[in-house]
N, C-alpha and C. Protein backbone atom coordinates (compact mmCIF):
# COMPACT_ATOMS: atom_id res chain seq x y z
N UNK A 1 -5.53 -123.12 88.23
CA UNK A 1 -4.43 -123.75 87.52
C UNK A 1 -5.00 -124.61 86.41
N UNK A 2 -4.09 -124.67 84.83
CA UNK A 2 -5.09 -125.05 84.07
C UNK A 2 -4.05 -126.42 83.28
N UNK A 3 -4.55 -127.50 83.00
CA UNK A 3 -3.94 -128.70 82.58
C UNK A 3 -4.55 -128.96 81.71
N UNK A 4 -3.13 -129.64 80.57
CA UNK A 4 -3.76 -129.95 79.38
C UNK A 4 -4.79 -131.30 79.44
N UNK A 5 -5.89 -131.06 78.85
CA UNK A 5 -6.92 -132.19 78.67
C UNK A 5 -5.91 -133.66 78.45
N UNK A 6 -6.37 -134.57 78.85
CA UNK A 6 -5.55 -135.58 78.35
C UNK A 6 -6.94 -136.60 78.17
N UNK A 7 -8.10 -136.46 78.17
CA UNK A 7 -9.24 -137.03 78.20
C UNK A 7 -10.26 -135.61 78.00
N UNK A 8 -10.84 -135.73 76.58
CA UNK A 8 -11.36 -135.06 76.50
C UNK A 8 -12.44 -135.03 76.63
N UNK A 9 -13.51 -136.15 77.41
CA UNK A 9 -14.60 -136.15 77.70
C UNK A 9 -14.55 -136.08 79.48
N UNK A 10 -13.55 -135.80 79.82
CA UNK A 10 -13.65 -135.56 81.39
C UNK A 10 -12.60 -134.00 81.74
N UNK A 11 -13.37 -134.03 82.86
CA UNK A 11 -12.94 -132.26 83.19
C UNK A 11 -11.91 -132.48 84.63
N UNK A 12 -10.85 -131.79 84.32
CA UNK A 12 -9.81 -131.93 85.58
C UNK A 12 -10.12 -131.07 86.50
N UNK A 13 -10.47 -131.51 87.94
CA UNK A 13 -10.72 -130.57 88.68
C UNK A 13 -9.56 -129.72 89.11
N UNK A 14 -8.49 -130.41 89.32
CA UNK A 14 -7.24 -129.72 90.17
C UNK A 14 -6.39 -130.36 90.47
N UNK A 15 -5.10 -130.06 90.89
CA UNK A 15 -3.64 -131.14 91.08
C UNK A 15 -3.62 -131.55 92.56
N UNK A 16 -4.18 -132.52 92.83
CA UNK A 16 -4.30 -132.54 94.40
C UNK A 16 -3.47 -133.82 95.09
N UNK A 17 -2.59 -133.97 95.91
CA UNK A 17 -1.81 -134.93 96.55
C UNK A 17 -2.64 -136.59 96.76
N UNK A 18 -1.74 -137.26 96.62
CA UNK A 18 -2.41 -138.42 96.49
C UNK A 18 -3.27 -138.49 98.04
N UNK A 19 -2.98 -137.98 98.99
CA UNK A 19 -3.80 -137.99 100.25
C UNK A 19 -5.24 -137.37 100.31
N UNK A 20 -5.29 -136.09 99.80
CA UNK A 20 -5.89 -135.55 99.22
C UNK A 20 -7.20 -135.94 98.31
N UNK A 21 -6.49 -136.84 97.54
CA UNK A 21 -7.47 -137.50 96.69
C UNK A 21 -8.20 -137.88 97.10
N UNK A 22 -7.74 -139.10 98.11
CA UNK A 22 -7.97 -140.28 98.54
C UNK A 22 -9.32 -139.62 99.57
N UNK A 23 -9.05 -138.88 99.94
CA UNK A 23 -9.91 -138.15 100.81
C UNK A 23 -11.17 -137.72 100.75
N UNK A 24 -11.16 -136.96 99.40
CA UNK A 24 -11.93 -136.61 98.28
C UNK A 24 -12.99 -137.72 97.80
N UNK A 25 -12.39 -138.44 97.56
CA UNK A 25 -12.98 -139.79 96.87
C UNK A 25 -14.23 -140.04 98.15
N UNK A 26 -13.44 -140.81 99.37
CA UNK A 26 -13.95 -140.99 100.60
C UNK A 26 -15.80 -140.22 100.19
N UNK A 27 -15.81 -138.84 100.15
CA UNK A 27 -17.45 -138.08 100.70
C UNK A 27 -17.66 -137.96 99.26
N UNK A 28 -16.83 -138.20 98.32
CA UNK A 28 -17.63 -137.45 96.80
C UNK A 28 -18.94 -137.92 96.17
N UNK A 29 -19.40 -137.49 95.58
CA UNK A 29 -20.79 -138.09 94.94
C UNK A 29 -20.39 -138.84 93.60
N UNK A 30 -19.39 -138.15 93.27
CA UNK A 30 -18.86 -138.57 91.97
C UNK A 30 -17.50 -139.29 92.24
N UNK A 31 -17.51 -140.07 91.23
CA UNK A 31 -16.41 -140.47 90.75
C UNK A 31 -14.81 -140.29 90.11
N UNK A 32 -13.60 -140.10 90.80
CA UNK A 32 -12.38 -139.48 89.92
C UNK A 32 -11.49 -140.35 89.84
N UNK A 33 -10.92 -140.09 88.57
CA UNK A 33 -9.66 -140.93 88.35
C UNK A 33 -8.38 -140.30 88.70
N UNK A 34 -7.45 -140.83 89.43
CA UNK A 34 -5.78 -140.33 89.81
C UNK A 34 -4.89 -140.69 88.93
N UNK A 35 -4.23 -139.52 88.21
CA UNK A 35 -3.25 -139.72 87.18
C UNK A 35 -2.24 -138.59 87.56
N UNK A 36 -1.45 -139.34 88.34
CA UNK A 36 -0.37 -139.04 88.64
C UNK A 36 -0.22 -137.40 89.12
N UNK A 37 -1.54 -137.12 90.01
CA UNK A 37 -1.64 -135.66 90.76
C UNK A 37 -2.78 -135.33 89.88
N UNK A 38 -3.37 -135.47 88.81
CA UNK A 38 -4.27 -134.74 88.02
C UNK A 38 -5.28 -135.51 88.35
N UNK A 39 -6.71 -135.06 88.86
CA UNK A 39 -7.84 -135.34 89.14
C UNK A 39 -9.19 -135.62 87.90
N UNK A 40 -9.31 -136.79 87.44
CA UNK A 40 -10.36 -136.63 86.30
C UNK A 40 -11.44 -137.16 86.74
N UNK A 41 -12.52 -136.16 86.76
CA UNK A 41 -13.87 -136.45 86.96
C UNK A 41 -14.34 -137.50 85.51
N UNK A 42 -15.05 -138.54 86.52
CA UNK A 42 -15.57 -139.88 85.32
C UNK A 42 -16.87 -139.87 84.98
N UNK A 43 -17.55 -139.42 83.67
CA UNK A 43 -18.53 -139.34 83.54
C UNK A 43 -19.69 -140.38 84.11
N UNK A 44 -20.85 -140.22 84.30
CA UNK A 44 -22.07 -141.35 84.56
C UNK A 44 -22.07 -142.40 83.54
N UNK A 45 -22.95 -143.35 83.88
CA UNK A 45 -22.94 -144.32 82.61
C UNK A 45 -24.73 -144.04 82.13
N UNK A 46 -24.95 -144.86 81.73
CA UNK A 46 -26.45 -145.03 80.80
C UNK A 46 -26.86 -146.26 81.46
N UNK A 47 -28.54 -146.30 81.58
CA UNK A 47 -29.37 -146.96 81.92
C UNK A 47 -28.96 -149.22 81.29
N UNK A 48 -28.14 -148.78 79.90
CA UNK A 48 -27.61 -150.06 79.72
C UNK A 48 -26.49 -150.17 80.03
N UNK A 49 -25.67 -149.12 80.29
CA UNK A 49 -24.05 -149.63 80.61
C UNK A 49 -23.92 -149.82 82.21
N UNK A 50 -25.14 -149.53 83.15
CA UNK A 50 -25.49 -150.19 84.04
C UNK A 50 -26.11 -151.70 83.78
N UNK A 51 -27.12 -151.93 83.50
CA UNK A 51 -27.72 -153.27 83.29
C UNK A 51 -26.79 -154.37 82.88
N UNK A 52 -25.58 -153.67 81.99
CA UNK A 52 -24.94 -154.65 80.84
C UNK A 52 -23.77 -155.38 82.11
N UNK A 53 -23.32 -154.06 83.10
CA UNK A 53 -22.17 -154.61 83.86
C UNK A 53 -22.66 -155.30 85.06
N UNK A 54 -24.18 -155.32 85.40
CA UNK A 54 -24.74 -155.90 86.63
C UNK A 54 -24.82 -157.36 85.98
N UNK A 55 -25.12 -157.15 84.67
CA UNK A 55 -25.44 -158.66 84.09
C UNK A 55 -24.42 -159.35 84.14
N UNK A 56 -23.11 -158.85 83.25
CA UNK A 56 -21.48 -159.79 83.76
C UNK A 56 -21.30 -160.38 85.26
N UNK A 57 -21.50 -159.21 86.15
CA UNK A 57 -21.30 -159.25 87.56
C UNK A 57 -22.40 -160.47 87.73
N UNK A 58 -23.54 -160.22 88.07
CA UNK A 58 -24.30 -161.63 88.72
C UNK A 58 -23.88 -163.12 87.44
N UNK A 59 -23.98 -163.14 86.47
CA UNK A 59 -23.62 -164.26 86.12
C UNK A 59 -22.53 -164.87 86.06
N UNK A 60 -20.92 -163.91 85.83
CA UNK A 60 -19.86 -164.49 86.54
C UNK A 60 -20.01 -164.89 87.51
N UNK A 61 -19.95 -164.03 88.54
CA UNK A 61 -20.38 -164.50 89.84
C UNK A 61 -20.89 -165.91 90.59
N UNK A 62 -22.24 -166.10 89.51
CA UNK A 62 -23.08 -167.47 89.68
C UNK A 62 -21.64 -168.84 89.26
N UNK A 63 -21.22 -168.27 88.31
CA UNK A 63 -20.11 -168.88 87.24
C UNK A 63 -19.08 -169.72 88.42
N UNK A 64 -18.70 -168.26 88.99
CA UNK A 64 -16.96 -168.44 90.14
C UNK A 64 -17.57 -168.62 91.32
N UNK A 65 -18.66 -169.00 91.58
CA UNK A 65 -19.01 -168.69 93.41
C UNK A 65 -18.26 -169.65 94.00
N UNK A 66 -18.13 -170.99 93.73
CA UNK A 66 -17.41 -172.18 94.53
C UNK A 66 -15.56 -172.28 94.00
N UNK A 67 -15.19 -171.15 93.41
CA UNK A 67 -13.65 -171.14 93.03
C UNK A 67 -12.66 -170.01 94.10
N UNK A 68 -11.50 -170.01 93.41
CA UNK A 68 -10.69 -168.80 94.49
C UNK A 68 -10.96 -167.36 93.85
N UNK A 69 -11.56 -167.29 92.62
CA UNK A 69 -11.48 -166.25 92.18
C UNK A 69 -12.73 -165.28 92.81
N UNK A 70 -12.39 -163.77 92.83
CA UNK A 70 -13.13 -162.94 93.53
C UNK A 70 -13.36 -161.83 92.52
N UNK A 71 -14.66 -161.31 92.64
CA UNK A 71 -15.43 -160.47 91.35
C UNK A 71 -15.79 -159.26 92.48
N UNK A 72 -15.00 -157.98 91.86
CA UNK A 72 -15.83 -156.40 92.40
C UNK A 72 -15.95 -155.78 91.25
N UNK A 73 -16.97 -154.80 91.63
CA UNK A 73 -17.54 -154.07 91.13
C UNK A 73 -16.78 -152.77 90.99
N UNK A 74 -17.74 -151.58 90.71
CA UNK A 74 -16.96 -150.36 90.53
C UNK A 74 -17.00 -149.66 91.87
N UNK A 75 -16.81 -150.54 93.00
CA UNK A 75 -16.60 -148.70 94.19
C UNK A 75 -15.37 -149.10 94.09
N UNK A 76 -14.48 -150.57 94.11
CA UNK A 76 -13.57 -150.00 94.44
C UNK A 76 -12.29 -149.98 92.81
N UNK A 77 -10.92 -149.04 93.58
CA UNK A 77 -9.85 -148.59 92.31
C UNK A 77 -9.10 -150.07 91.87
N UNK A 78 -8.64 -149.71 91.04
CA UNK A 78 -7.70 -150.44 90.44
C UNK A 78 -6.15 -149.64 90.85
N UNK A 79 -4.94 -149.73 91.58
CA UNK A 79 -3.92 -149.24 91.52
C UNK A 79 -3.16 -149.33 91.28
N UNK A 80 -2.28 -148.61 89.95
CA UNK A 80 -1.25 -148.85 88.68
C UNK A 80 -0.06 -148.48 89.11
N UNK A 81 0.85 -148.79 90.11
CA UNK A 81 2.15 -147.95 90.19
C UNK A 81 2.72 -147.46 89.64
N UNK A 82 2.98 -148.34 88.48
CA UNK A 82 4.01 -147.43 87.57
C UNK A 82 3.38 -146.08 86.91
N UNK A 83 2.36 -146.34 86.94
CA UNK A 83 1.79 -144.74 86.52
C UNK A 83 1.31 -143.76 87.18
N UNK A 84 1.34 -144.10 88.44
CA UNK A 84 0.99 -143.68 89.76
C UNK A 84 -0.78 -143.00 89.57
N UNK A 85 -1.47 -144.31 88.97
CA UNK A 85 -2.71 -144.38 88.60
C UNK A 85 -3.64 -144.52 89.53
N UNK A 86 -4.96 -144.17 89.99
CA UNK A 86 -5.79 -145.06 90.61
C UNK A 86 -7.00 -144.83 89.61
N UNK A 87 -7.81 -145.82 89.18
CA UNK A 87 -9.03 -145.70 88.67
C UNK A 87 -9.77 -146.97 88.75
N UNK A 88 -11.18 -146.84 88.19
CA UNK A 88 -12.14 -147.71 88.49
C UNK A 88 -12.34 -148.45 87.21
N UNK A 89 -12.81 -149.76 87.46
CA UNK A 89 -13.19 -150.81 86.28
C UNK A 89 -14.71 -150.99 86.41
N UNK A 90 -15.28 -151.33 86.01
CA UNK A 90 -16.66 -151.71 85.53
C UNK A 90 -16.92 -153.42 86.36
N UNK A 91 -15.79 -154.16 86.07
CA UNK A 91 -16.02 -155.69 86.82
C UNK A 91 -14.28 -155.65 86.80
N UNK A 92 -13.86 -156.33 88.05
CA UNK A 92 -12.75 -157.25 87.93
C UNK A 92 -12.65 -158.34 88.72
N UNK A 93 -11.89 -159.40 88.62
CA UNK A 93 -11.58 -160.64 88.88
C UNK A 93 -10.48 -160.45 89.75
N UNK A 94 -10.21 -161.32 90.81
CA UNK A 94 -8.78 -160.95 90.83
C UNK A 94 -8.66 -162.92 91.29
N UNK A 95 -7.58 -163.47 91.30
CA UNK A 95 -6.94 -164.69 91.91
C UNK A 95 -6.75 -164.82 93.45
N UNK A 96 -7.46 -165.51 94.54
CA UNK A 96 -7.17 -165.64 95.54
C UNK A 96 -7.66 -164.21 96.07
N UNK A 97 -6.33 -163.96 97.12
CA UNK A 97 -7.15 -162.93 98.27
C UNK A 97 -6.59 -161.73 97.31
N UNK A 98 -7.24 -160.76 97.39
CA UNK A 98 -6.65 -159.48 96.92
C UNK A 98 -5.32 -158.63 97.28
N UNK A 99 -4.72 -158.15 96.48
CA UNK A 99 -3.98 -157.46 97.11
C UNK A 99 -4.10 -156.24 97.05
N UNK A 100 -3.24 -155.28 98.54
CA UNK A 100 -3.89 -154.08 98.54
C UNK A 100 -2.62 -153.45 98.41
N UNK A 101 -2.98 -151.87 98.30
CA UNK A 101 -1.64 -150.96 97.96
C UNK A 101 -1.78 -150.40 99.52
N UNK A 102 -0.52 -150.99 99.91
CA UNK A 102 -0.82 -150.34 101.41
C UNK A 102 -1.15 -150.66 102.63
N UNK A 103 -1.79 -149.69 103.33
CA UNK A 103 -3.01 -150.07 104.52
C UNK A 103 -4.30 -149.62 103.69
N UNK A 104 -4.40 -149.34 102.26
CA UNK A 104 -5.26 -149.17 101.81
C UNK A 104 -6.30 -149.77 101.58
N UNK A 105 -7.74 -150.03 102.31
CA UNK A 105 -8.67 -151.29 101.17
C UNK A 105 -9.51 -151.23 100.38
N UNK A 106 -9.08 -150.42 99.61
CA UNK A 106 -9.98 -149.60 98.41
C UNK A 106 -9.39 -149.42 97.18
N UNK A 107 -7.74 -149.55 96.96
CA UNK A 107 -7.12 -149.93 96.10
C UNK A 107 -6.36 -151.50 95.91
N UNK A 108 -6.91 -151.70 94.67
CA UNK A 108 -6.36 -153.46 94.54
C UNK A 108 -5.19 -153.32 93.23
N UNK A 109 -4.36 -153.95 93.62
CA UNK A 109 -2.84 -154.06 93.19
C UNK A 109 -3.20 -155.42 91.84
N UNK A 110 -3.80 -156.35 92.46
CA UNK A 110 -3.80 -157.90 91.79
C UNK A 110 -4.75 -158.11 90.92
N UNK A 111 -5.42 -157.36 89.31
CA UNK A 111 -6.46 -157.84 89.08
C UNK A 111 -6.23 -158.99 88.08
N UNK A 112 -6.50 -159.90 87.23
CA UNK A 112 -6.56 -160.77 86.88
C UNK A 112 -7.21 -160.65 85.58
N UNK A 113 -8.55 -159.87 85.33
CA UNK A 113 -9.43 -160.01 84.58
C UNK A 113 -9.88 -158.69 84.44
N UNK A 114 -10.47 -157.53 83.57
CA UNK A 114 -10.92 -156.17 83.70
C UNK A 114 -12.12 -156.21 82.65
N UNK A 115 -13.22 -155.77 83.24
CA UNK A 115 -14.08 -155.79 82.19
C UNK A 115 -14.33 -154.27 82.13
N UNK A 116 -14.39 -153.48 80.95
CA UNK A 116 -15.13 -152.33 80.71
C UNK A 116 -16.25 -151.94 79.89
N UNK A 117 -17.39 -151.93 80.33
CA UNK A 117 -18.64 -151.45 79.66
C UNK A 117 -18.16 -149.96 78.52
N UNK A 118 -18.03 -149.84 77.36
CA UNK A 118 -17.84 -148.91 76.51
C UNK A 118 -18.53 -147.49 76.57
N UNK A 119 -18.28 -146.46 76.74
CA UNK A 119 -19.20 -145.15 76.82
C UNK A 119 -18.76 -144.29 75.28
N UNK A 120 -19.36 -143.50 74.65
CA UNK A 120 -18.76 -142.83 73.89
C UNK A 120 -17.90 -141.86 74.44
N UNK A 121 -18.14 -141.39 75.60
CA UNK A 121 -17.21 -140.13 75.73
C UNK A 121 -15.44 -141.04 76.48
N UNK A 122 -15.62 -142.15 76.98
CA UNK A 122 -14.46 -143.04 77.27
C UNK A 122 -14.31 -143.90 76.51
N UNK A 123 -14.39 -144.38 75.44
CA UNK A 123 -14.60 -145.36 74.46
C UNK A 123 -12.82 -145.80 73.82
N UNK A 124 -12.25 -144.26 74.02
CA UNK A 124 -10.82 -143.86 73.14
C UNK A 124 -9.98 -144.44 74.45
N UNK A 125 -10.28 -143.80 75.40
CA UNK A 125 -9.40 -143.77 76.67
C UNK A 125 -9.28 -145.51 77.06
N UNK A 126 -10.12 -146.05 77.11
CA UNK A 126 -10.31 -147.31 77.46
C UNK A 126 -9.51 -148.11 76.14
N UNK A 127 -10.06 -148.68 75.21
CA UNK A 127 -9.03 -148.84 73.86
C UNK A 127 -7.57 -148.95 74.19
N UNK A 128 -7.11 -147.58 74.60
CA UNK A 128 -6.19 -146.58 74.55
C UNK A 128 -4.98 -146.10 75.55
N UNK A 129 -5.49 -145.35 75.89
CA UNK A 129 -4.42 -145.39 77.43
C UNK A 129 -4.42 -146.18 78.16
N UNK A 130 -5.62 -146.61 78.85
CA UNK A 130 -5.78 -147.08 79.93
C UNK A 130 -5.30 -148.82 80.04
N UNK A 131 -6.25 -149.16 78.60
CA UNK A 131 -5.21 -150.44 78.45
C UNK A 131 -3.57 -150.52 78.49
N UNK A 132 -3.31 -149.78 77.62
CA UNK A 132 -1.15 -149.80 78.32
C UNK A 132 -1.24 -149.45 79.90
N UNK A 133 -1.87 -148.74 80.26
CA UNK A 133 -1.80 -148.53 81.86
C UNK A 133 -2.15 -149.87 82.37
N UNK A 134 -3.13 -150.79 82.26
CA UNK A 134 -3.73 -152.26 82.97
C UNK A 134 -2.29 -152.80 82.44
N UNK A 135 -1.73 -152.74 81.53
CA UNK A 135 -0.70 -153.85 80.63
C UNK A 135 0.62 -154.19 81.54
N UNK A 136 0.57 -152.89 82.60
CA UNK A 136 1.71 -152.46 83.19
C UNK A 136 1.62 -153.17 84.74
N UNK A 137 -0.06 -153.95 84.81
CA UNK A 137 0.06 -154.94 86.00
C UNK A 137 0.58 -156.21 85.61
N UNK A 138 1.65 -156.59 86.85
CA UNK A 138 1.87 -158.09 86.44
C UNK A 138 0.60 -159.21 86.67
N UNK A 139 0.09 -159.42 87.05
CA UNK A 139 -1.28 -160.26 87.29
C UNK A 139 -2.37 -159.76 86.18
N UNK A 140 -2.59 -158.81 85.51
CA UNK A 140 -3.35 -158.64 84.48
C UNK A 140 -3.37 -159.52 83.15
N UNK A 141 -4.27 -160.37 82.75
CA UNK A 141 -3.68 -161.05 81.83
C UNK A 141 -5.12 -161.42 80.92
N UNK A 142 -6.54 -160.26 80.74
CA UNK A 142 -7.09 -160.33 79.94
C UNK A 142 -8.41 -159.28 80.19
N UNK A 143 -8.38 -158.84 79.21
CA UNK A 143 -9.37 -157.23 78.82
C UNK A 143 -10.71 -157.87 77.89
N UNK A 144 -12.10 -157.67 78.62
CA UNK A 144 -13.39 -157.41 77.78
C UNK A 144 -13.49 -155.84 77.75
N UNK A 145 -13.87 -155.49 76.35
CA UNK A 145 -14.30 -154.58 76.51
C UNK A 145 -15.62 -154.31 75.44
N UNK A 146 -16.98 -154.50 76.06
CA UNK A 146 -18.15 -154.26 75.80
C UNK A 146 -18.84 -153.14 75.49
N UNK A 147 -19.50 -153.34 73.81
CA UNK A 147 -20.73 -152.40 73.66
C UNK A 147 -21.58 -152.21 74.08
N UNK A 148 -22.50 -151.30 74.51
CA UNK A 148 -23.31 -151.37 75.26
C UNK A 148 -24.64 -150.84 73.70
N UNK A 149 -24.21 -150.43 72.65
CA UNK A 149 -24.93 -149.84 71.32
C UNK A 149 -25.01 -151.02 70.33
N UNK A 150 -24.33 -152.03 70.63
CA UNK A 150 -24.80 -153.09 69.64
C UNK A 150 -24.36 -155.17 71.08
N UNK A 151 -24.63 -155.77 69.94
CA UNK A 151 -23.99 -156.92 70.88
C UNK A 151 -22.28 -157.20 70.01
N UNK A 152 -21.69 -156.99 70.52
CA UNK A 152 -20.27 -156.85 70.34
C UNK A 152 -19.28 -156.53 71.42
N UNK A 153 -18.26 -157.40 71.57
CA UNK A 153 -17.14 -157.17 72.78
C UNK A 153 -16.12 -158.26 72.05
N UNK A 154 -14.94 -157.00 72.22
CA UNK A 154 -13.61 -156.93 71.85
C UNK A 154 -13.35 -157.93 73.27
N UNK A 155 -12.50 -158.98 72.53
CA UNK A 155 -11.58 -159.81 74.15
C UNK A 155 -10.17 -160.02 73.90
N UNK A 156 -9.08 -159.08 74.52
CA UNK A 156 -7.81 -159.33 74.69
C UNK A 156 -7.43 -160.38 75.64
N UNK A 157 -6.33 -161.40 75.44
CA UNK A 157 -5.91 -162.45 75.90
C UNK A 157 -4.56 -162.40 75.75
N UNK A 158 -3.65 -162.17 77.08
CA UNK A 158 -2.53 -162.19 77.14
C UNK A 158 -2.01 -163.94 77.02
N UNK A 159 -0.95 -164.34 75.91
CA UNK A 159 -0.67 -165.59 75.06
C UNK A 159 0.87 -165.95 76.19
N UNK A 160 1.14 -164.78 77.02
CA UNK A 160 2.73 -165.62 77.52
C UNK A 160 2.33 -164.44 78.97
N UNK A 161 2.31 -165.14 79.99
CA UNK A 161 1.89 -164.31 81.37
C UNK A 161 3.36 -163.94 81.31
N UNK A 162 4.67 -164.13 81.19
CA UNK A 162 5.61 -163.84 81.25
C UNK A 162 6.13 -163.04 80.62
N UNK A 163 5.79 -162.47 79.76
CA UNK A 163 5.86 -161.25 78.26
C UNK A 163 4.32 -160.49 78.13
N UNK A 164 4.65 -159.32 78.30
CA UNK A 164 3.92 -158.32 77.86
C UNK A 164 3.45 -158.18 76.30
N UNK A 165 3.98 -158.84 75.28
CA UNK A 165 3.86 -158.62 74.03
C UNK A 165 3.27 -159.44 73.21
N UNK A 166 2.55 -160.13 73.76
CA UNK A 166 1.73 -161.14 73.00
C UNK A 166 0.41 -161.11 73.15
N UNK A 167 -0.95 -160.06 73.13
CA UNK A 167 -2.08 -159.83 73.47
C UNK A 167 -3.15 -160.39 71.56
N UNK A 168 -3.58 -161.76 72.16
CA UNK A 168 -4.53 -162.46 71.39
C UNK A 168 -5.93 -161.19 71.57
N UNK A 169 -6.71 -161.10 70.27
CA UNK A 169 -7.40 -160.00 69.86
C UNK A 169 -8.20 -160.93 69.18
N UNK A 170 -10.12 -160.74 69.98
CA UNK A 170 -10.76 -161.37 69.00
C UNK A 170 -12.01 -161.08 69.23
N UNK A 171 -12.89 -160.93 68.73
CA UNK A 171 -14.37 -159.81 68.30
C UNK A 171 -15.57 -160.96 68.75
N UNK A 172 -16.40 -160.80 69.49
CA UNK A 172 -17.59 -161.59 69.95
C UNK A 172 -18.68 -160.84 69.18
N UNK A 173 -19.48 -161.53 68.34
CA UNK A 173 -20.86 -160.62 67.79
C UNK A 173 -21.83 -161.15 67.81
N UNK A 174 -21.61 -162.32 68.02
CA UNK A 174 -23.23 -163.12 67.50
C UNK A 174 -23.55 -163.88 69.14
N UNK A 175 -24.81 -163.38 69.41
CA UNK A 175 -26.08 -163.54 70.56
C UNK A 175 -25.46 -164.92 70.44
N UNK A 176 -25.72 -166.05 69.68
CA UNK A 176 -26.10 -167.17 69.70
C UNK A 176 -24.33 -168.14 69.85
N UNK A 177 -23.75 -167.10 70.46
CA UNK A 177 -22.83 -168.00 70.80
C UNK A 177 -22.05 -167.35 71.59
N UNK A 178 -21.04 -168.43 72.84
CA UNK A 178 -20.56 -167.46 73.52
C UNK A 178 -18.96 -167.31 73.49
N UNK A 179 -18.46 -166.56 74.62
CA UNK A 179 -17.20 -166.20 75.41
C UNK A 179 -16.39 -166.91 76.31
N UNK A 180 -15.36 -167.66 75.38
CA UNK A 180 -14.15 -168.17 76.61
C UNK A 180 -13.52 -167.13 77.54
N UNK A 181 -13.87 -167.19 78.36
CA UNK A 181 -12.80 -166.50 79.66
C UNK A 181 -11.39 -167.41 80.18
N UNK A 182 -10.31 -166.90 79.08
CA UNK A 182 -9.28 -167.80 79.72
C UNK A 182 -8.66 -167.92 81.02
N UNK A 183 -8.53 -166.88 81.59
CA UNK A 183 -8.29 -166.40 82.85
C UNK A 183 -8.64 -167.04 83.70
N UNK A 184 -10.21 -167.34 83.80
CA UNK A 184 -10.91 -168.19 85.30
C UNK A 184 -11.30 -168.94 84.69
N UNK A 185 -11.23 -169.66 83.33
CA UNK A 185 -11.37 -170.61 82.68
C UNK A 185 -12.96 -171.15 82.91
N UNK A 186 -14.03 -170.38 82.07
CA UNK A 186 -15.16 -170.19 82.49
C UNK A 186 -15.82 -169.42 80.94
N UNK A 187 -17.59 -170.23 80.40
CA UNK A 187 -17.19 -169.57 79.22
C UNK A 187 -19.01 -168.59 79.70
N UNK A 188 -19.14 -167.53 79.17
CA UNK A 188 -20.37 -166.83 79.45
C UNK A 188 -20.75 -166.69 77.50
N UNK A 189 -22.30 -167.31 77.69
CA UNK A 189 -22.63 -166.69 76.57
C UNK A 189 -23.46 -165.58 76.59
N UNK A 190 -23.46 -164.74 75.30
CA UNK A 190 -23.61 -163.61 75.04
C UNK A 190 -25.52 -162.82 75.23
N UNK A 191 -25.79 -164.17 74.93
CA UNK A 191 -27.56 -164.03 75.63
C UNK A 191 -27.30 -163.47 77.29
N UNK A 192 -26.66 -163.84 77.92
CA UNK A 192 -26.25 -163.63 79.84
C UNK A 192 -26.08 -162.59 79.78
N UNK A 193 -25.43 -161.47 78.91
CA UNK A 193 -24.48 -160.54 79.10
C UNK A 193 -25.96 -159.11 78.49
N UNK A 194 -26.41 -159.52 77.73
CA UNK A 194 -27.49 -159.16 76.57
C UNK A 194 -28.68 -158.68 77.14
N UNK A 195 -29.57 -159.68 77.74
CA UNK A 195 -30.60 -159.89 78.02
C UNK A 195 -31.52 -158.56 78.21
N UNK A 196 -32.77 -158.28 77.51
CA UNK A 196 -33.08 -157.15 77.70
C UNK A 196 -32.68 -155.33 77.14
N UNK A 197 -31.31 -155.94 76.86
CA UNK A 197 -31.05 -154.89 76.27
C UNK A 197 -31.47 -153.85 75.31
N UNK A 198 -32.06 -152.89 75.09
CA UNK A 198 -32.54 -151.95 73.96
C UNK A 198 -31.81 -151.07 73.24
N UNK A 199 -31.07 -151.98 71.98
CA UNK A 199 -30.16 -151.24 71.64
C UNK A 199 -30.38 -149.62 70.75
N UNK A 200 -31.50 -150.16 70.88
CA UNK A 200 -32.19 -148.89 69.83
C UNK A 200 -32.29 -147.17 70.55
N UNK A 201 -31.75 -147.50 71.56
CA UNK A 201 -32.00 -146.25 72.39
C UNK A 201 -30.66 -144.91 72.35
């Protein structure tokens, strides 16, 4: 059975029931995203778009350790109802205890904060869909989204938690200074996030 691409750097395996999926996911080696019955295999990352998201992760982390806020990584989904989404983030935050979809504990309902490390072949999708898909959580209320090819990260900041339509837009470039995180109210500079990096590769 053949479906139109809707991500053209990932390959649909097949239309499989959300049980199904879930199942799938469970033994896979790889990674898939759930869009609403359509299965998208998520490409690997690169030797820095690993380093870049371990670096957010341990220094937030160091940042929030004594607060309510809670930082995962990528095993587990993000789950979008209204789009009847499940997919993975790179870092998220969430407020207090998590919430789950379900008896599920592998999908979180409540994120707070989404960070995405940039890939070229997801670069559009992230931007793009996926942000109106995060837009569509009520507890979502601010997007990094990081180069991993230069030092640069885009930071969306939702201006009214009560309105969807007010997303503050503003460009981080320079090493020598850093990043308000309004959300957990916490600022990381861009040396933390950096360190080591070889952009030349």
């Amino acid at each position: 059975m053949v479906f139109a691409q809707t991500d053209p750097s990932a390959d649909i395996i097949t239309r499989l029931t959300l049980d199904e999926y879930r199942a799938m996911e469970e033994t896979s080696l790889e990674r898939h995203e759930y869009r609403n019955g359509e299965i998208i295999t998520m490409s690997g990352g690169s030797e820095a778009h690993s380093a870049i998201a371990s670096n957010l992760l341990i220094y937030l982390g160091f940042l929030l350790r004594e607060t309510d806020f809670r930082l995962y990584n990528s095993d587990l989904r993000v789950w979008i109802p209204e789009y009847q989404c499940g997919t993975y983030t790179d870092l998220m935050v969430v407020n207090g205890e998590p919430e789950f979809n379900g008896d599920r504990n592998d999908e979180i309902l409540n994120p707070l904060l989404i960070v995405e490390v940039l890939s070229p072949s997801t670069e559009a999708y992230d931007r793009g869909e996926k942000f109106r898909k995060y837009r569509s959580v009520a507890s979502f209320c601010e997007y990094l989204l990081v180069s991993q090819t230069e030092p640069y990260i885009e930071q969306y900041h939702n201006l009214e938690r009560n309105s969807n339509d007010r997303w503050l837009w503003q460009v981080h470039s320079h090493l020598e200074r850093g990043i308000f995180l309004h959300s957990v109210n916490v600022e990381i500079p861009l040396t933390e996030i950096y360190p080591r990096i070889n952009f030349s590769r």
